[in-house]
C-alpha atoms as a PDB file:
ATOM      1  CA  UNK A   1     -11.550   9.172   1.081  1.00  0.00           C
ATOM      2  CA  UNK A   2      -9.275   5.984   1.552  1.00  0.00           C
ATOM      3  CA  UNK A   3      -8.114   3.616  -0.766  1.00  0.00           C
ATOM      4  CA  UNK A   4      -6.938   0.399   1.646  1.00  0.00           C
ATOM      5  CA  UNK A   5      -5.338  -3.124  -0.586  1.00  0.00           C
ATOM      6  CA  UNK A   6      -5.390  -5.729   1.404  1.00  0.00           C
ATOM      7  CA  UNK A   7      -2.692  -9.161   0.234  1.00  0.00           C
ATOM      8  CA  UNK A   8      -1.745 -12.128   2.148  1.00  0.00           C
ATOM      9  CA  UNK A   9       1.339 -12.555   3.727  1.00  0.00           C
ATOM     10  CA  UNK A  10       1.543 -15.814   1.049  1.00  0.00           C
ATOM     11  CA  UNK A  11       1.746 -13.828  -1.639  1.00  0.00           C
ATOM     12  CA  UNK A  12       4.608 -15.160  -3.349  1.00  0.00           C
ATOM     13  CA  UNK A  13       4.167 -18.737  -2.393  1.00  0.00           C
ATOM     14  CA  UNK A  14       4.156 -20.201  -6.010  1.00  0.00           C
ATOM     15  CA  UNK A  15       7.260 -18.038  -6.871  1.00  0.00           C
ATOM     16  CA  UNK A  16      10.348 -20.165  -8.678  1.00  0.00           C
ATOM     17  CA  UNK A  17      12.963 -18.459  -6.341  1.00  0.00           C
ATOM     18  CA  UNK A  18      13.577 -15.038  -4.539  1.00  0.00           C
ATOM     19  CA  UNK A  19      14.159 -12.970  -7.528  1.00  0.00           C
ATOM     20  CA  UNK A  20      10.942 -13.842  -9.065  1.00  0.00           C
ATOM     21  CA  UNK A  21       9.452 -13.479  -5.994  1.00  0.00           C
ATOM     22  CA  UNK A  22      10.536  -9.761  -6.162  1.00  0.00           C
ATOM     23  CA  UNK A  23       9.331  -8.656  -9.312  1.00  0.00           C
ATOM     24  CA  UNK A  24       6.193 -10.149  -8.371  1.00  0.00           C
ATOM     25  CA  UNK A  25       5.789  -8.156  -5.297  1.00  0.00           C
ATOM     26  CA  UNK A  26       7.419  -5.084  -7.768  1.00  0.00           C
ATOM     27  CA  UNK A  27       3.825  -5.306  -9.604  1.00  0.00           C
ATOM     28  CA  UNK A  28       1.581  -5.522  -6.624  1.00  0.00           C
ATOM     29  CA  UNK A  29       3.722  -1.670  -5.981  1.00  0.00           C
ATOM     30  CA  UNK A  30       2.900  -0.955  -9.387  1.00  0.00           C
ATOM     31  CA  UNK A  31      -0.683  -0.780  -9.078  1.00  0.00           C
ATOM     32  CA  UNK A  32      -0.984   0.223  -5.712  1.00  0.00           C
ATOM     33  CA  UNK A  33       0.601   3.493  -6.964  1.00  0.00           C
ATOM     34  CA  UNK A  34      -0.521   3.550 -10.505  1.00  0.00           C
ATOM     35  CA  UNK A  35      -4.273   3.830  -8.645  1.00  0.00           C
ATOM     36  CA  UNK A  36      -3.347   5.926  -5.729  1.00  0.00           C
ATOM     37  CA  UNK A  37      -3.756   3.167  -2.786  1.00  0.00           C
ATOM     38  CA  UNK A  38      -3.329   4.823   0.463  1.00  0.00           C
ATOM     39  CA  UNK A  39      -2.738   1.659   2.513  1.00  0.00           C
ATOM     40  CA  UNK A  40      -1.120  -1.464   1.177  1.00  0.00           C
ATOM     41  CA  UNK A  41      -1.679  -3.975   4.176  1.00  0.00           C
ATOM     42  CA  UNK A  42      -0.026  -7.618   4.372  1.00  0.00           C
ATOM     43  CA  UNK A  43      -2.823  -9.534   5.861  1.00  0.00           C
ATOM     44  CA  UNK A  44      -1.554 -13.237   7.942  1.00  0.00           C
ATOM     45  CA  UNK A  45      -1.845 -16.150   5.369  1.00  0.00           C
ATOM     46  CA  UNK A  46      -1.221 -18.881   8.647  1.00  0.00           C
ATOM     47  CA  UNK A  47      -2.003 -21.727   5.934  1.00  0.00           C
ATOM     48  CA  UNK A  48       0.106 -20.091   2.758  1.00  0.00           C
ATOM     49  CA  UNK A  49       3.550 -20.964   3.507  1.00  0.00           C
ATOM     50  CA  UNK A  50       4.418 -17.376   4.012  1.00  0.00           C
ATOM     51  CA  UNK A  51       8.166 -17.889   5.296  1.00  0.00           C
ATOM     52  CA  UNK A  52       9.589 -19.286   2.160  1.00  0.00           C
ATOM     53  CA  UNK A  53      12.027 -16.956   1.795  1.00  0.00           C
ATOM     54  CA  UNK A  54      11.931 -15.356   5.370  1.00  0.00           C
ATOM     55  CA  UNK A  55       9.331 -14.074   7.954  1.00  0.00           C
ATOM     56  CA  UNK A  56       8.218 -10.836   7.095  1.00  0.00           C
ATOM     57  CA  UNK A  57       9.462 -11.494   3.606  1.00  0.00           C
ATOM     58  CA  UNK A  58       6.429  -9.973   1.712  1.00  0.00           C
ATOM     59  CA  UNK A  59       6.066  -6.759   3.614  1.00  0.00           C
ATOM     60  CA  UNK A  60       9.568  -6.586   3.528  1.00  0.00           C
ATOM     61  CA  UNK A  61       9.735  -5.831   0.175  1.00  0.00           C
ATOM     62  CA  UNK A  62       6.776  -4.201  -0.613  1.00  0.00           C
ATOM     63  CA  UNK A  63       7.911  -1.197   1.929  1.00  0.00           C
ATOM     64  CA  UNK A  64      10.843  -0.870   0.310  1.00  0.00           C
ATOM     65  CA  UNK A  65       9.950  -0.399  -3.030  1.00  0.00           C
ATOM     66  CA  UNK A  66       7.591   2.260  -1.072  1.00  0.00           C
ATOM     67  CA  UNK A  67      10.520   4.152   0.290  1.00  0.00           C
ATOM     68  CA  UNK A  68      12.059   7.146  -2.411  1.00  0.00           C
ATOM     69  CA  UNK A  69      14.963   5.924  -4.210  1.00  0.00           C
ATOM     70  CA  UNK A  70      16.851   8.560  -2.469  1.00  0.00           C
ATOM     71  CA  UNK A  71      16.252   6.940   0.988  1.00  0.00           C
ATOM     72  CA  UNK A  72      16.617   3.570   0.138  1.00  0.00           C
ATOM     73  CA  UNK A  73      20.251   3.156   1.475  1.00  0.00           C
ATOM     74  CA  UNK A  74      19.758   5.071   4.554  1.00  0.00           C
ATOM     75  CA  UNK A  75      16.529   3.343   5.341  1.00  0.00           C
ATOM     76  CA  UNK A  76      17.698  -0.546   4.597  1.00  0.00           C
ATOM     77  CA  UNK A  77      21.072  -1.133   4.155  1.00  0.00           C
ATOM     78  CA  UNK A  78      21.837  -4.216   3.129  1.00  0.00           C
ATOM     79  CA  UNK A  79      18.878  -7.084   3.879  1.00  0.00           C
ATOM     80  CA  UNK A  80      18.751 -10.632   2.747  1.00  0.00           C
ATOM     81  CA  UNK A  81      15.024 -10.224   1.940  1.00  0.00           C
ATOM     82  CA  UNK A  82      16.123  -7.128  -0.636  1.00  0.00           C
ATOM     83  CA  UNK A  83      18.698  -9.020  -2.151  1.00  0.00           C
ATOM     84  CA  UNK A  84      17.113  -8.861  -5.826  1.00  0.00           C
ATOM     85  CA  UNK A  85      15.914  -5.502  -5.130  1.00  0.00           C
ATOM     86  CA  UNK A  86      17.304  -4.302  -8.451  1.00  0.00           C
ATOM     87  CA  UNK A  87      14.518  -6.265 -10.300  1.00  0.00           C
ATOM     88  CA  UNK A  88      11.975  -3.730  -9.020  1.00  0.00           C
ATOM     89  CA  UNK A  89       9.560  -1.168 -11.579  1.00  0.00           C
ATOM     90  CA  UNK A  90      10.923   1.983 -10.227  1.00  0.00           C
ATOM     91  CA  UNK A  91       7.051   3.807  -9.254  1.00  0.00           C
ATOM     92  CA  UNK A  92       8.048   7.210 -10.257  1.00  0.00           C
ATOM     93  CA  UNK A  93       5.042   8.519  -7.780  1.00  0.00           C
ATOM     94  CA  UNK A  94       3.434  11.983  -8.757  1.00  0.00           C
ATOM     95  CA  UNK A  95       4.936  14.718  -6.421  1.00  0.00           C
ATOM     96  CA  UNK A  96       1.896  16.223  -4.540  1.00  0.00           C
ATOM     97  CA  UNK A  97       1.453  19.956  -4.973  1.00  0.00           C
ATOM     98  CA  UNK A  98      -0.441  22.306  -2.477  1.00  0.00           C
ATOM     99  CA  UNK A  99      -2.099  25.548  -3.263  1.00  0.00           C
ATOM    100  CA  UNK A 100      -2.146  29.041  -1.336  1.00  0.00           C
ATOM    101  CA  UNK A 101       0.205  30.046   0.214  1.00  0.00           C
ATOM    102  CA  UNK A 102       0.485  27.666   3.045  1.00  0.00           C
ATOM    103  CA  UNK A 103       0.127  24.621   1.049  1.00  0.00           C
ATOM    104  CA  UNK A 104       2.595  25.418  -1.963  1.00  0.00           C
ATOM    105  CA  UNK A 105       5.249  23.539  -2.321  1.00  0.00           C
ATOM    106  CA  UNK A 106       6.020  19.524  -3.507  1.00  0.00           C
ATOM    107  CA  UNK A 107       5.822  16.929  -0.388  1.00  0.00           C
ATOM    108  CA  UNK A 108       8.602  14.621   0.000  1.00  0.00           C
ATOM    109  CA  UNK A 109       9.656  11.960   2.503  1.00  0.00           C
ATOM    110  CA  UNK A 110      12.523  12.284   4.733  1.00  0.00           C
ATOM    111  CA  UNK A 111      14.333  10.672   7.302  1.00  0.00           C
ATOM    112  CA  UNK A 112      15.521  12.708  11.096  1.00  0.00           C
ATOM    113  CA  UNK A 113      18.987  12.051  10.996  1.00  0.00           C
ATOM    114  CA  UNK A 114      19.414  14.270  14.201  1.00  0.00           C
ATOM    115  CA  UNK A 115      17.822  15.470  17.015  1.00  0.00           C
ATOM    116  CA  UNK A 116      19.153  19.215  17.997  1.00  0.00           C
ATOM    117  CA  UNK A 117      18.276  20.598  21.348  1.00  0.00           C
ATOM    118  CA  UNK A 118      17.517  23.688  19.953  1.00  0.00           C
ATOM    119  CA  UNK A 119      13.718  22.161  18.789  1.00  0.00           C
ATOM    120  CA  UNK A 120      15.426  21.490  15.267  1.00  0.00           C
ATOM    121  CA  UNK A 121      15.968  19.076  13.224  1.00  0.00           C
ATOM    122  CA  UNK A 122      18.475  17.753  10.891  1.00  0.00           C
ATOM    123  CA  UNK A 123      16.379  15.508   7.969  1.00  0.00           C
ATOM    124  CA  UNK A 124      17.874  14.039   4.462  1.00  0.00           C
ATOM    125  CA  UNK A 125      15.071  14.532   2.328  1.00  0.00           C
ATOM    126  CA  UNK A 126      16.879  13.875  -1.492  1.00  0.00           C
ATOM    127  CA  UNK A 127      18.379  17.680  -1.972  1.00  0.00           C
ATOM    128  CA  UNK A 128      22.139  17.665  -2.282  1.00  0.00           C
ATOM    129  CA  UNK A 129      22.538  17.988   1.799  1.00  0.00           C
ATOM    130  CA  UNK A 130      20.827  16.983   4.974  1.00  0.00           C
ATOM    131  CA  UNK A 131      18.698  20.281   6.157  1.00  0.00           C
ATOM    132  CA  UNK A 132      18.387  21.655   9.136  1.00  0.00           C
ATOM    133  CA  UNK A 133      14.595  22.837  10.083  1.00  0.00           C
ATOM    134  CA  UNK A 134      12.351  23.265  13.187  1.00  0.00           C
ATOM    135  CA  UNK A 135       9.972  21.078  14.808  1.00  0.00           C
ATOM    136  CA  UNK A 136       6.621  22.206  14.932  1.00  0.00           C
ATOM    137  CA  UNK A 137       4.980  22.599  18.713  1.00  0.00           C
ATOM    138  CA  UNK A 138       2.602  20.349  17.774  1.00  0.00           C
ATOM    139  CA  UNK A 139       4.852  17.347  15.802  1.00  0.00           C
ATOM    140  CA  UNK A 140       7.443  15.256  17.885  1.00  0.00           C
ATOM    141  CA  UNK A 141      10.225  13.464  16.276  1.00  0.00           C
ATOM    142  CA  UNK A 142      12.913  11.511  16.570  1.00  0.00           C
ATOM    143  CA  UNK A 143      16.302  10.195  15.162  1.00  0.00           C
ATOM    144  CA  UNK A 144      15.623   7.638  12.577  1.00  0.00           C
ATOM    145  CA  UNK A 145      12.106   8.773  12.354  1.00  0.00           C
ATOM    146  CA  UNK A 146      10.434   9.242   8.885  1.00  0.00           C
ATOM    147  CA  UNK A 147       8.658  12.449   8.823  1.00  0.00           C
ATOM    148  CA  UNK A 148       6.665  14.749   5.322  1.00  0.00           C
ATOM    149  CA  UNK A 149       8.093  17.600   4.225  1.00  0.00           C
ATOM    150  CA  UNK A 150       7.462  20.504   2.166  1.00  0.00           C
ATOM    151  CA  UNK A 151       9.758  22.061  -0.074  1.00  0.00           C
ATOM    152  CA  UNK A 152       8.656  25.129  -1.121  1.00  0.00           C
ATOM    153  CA  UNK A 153      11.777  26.177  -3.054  1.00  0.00           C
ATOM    154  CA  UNK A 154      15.118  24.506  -3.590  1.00  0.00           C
ATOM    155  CA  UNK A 155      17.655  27.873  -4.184  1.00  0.00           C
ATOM    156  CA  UNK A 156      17.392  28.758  -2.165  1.00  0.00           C
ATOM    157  CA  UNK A 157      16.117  25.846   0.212  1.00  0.00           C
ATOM    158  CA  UNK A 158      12.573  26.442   1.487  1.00  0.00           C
ATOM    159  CA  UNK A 159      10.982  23.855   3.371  1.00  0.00           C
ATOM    160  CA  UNK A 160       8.973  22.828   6.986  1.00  0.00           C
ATOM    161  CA  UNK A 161       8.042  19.632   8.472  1.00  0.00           C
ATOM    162  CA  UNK A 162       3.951  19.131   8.137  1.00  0.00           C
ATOM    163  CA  UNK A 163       1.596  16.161   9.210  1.00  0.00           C
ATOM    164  CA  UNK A 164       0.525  15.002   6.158  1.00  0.00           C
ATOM    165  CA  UNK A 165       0.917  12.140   4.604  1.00  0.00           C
ATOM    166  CA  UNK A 166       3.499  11.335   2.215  1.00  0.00           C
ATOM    167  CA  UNK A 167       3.010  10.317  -1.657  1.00  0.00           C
ATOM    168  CA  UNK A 168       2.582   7.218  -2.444  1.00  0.00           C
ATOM    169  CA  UNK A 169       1.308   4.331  -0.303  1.00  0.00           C
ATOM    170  CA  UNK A 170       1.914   3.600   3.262  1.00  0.00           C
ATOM    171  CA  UNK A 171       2.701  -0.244   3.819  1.00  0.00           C
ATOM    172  CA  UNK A 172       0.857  -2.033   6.927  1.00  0.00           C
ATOM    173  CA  UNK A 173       0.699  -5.420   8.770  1.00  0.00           C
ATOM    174  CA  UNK A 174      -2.610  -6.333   9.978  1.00  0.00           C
ATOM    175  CA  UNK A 175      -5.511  -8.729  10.233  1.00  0.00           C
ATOM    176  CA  UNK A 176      -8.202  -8.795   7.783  1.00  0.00           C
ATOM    177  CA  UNK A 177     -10.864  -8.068  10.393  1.00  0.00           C
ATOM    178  CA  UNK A 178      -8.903  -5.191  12.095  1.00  0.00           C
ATOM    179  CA  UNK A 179      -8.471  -3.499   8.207  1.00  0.00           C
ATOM    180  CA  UNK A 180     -12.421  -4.082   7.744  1.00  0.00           C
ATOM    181  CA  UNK A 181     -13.526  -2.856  11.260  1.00  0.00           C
ATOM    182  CA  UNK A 182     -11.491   0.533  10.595  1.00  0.00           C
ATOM    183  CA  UNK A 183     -14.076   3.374  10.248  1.00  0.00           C
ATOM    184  CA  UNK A 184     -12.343   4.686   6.983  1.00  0.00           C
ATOM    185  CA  UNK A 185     -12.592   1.412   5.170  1.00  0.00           C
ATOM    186  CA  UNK A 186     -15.071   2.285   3.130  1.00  0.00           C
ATOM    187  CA  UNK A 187     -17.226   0.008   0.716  1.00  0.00           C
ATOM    188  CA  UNK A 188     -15.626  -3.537   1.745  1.00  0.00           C
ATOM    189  CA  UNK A 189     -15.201  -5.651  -1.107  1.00  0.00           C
ATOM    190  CA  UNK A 190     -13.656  -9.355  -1.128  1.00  0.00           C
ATOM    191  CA  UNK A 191     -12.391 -10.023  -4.995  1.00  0.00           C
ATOM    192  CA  UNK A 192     -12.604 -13.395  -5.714  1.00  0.00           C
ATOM    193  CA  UNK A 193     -14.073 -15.590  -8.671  1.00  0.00           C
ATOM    194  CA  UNK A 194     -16.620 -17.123  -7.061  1.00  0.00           C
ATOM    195  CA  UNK A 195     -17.919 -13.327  -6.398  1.00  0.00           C
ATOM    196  CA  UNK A 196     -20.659 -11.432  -8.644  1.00  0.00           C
ATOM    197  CA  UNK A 197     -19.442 -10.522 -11.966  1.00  0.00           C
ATOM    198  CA  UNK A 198     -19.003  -6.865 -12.447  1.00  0.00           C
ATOM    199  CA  UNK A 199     -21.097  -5.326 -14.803  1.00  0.00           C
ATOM    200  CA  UNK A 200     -21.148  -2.064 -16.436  1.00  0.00           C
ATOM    201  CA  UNK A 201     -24.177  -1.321 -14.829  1.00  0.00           C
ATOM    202  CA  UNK A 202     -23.101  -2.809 -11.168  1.00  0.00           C
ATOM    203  CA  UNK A 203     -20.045  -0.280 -11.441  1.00  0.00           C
ATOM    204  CA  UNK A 204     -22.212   2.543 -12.063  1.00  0.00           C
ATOM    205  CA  UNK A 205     -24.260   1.366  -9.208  1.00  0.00           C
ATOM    206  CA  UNK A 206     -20.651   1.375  -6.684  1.00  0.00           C
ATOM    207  CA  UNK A 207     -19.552   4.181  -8.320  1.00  0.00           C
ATOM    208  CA  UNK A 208     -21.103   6.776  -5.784  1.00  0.00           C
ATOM    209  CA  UNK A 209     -20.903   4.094  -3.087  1.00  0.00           C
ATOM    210  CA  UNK A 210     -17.178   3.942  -3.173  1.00  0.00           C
ATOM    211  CA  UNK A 211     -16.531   7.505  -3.331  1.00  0.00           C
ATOM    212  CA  UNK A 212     -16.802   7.425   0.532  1.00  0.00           C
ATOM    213  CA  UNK A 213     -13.037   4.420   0.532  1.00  0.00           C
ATOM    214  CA  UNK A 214     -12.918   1.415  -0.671  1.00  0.00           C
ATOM    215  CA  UNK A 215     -11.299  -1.322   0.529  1.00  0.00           C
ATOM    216  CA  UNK A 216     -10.409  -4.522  -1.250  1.00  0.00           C
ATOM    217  CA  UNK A 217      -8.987  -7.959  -0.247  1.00  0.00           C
ATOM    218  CA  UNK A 218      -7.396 -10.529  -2.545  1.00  0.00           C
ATOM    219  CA  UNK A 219      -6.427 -13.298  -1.933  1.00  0.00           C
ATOM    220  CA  UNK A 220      -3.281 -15.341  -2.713  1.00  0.00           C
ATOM    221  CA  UNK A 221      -2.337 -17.861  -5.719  1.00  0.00           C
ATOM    222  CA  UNK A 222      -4.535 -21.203  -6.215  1.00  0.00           C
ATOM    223  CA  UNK A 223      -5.540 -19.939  -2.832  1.00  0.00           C
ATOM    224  CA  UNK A 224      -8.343 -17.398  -2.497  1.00  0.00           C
ATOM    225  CA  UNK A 225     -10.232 -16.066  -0.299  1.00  0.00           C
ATOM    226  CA  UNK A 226     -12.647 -18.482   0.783  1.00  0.00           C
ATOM    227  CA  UNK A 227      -9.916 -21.202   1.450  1.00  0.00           C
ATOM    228  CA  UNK A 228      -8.106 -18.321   3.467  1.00  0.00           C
ATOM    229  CA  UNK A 229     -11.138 -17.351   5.385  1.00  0.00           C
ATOM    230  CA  UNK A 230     -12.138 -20.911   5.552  1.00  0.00           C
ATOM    231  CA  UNK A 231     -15.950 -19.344   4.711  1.00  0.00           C
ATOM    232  CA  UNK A 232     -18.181 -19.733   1.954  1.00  0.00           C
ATOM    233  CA  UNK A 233     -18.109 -16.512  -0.349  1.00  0.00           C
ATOM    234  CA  UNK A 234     -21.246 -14.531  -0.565  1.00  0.00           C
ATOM    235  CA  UNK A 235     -22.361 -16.088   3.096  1.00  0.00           C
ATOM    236  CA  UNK A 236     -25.305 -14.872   4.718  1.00  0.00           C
ATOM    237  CA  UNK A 237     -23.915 -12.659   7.675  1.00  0.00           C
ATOM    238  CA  UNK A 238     -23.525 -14.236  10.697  1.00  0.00           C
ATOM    239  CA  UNK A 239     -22.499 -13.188  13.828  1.00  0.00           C
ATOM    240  CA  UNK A 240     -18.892 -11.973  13.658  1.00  0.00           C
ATOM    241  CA  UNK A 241     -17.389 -13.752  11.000  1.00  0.00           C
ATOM    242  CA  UNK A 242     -14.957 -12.407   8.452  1.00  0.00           C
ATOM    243  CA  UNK A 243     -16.961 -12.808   5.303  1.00  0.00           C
ATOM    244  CA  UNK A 244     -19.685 -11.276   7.342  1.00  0.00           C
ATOM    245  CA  UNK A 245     -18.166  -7.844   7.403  1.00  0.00           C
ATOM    246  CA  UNK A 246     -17.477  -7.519   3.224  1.00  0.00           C
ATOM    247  CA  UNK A 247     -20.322  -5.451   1.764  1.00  0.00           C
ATOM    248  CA  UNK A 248     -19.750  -7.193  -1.718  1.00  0.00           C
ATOM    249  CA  UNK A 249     -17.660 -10.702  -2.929  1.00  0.00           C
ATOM    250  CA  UNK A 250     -16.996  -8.933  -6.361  1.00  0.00           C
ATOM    251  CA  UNK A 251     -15.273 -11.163  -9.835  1.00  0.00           C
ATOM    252  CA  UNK A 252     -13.649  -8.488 -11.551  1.00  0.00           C
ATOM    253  CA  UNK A 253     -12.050 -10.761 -14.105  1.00  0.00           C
ATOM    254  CA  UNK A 254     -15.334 -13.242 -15.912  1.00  0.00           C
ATOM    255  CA  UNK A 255     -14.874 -15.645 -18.225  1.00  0.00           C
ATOM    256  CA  UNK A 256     -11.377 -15.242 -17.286  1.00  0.00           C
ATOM    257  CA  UNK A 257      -9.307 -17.570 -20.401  1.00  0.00           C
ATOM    258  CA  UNK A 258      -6.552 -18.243 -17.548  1.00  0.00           C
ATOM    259  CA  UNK A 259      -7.264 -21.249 -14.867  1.00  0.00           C
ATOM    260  CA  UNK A 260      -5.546 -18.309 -12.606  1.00  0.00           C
ATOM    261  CA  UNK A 261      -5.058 -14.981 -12.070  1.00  0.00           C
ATOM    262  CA  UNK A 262      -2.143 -13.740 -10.562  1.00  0.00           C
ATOM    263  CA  UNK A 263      -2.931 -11.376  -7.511  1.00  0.00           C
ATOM    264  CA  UNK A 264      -0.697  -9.005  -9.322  1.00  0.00           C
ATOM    265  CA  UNK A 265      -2.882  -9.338 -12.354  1.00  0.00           C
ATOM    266  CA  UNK A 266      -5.830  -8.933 -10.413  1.00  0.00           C
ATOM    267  CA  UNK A 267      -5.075  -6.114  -8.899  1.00  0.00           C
ATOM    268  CA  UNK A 268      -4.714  -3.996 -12.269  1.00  0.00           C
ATOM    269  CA  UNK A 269      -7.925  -5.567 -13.162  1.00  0.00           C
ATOM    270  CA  UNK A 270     -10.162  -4.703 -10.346  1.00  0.00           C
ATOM    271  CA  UNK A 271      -8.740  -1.142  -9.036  1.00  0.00           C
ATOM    272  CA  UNK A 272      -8.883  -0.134 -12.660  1.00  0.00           C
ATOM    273  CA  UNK A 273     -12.560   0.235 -12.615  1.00  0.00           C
ATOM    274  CA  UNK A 274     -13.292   0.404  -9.103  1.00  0.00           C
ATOM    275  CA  UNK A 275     -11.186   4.207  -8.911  1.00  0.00           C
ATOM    276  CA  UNK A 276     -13.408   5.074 -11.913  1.00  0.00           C
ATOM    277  CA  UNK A 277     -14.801   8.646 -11.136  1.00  0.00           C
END
């Protein structure tokens, strides 16, 4: 099961200024991780003014508030798109915890910050120093790479490089129709207020659907969906297009008292009972 959040690249486009801008974006990582998204995906908004405050701007930020704290300075540096990253919700993701006795252990990201010859590996994880472990036959890594692992005990260290993924969300760049085409994507829903209101009884009706992924698209402010798409919401499906390929236009937010919702805003709004179990 996948959980896939799809945002436009304008995201931020009615923002004051860059630091607002950033704690907006520190929300939309809020939610993603308070409801265990999988894939947070920056979607091309060609009409939003998306390069106010840089190309890439929105994605930018967004995978760094994804990265640990402990790997932030490694990872970045110093970036003019991260220059109010202070004003970000720290996420505090839950650790993930195996069972048995070849999944025990807490996963946590690290970065290769050495290649050996020897098939090892020298990776800064967050313990006090950089350790030194061996490359599975069937992994292949590289300097700079970030690569899972699993620590199984800290004193003394304990650990191994696996293939899963890490906690929290992974951040993406791609285009609506490639996220919807993907054959993990689930129950494809398009949350806008011109959609069908959700009901208690409609979520009970999605509740079994979505147990399969979900994947939901917002759109950006004073500029949903339907003006991104350039379609008419609820469409009958023709052809190829975009609107074609959601399984529901959903309004997650009726008789909203706001002439807006943020995206941030509805984000909390429509995960919240969508991840229902």
């Amino acid at each position: 099961m996948t959980h896939s959040v799809l945002v436009p690249s304008s995201l931020t486009r009615e923002a004051e200024d860059k630091r607002e801008a950033t704690r907006k974006l520190g929300y939309v990582a809020r939610a993603a991780t308070v409801f265990r998204v999988d894939r947070l995906i920056v979607y091309p908004d060609q009409g939003g003014d998306d390069g106010r405050f840089g190309d890439g701007f929105v994605g930018t930020v967004l995978e760094y508030a994804a990265t640990p704290p402990y790997l932030r300075k490694e990872a970045w540096g110093k970036r003019d798109e991260l220059e109010y990253a202070g004003v970000l919700p720290p996420l505090r993701v839950r650790t993930q915890t195996g069972s048995g006795s070849d999944g025990s252990g807490s996963l946590r990201q690290g970065i290769v910050t050495e290649v050996g010859s020897d098939g090892r590996v020298r990776v800064n994880c967050g313990l006090q120093h950089p350790i030194s472990l061996p490359v599975p036959p069937s992994m292949a890594v590289s300097a700079g790479e970030r690569v899972t692992i699993r620590v199984s005990s800290r004193e003394p260290v304990r650990a191994k490089l696996v293939a899963d993924p890490s906690p929290g969300f992974a951040v993406e760049r791609a285009t609506i129709d490639d996220c919807l085409a993907r054959p993990d994507a689930g129950v494809r829903i398009a949350a806008s207020r011109h959609g069908e209101v959700l009901t208690v009884d409609r979520l009970g009706e999605l509740s079994g659907r979505t147990a399969d992924g979900l994947t939901v698209a917002f759109g950006a402010p004073e500029r949903g969906l339907p003006e991104i798409l350039d379609c008419e919401p609820r469409a009958e499906a023709i052809g190829d297009e975009p609107n074609a390929r959601f399984d529901l236009w959903l309004n997650t937010v009726p008789n909203q008292g706001s002439e807006v919702v943020r995206t941030e805003e509805a984000l909390f709004a429509t995960l919240a009972p969508l991840t229902l179990e």
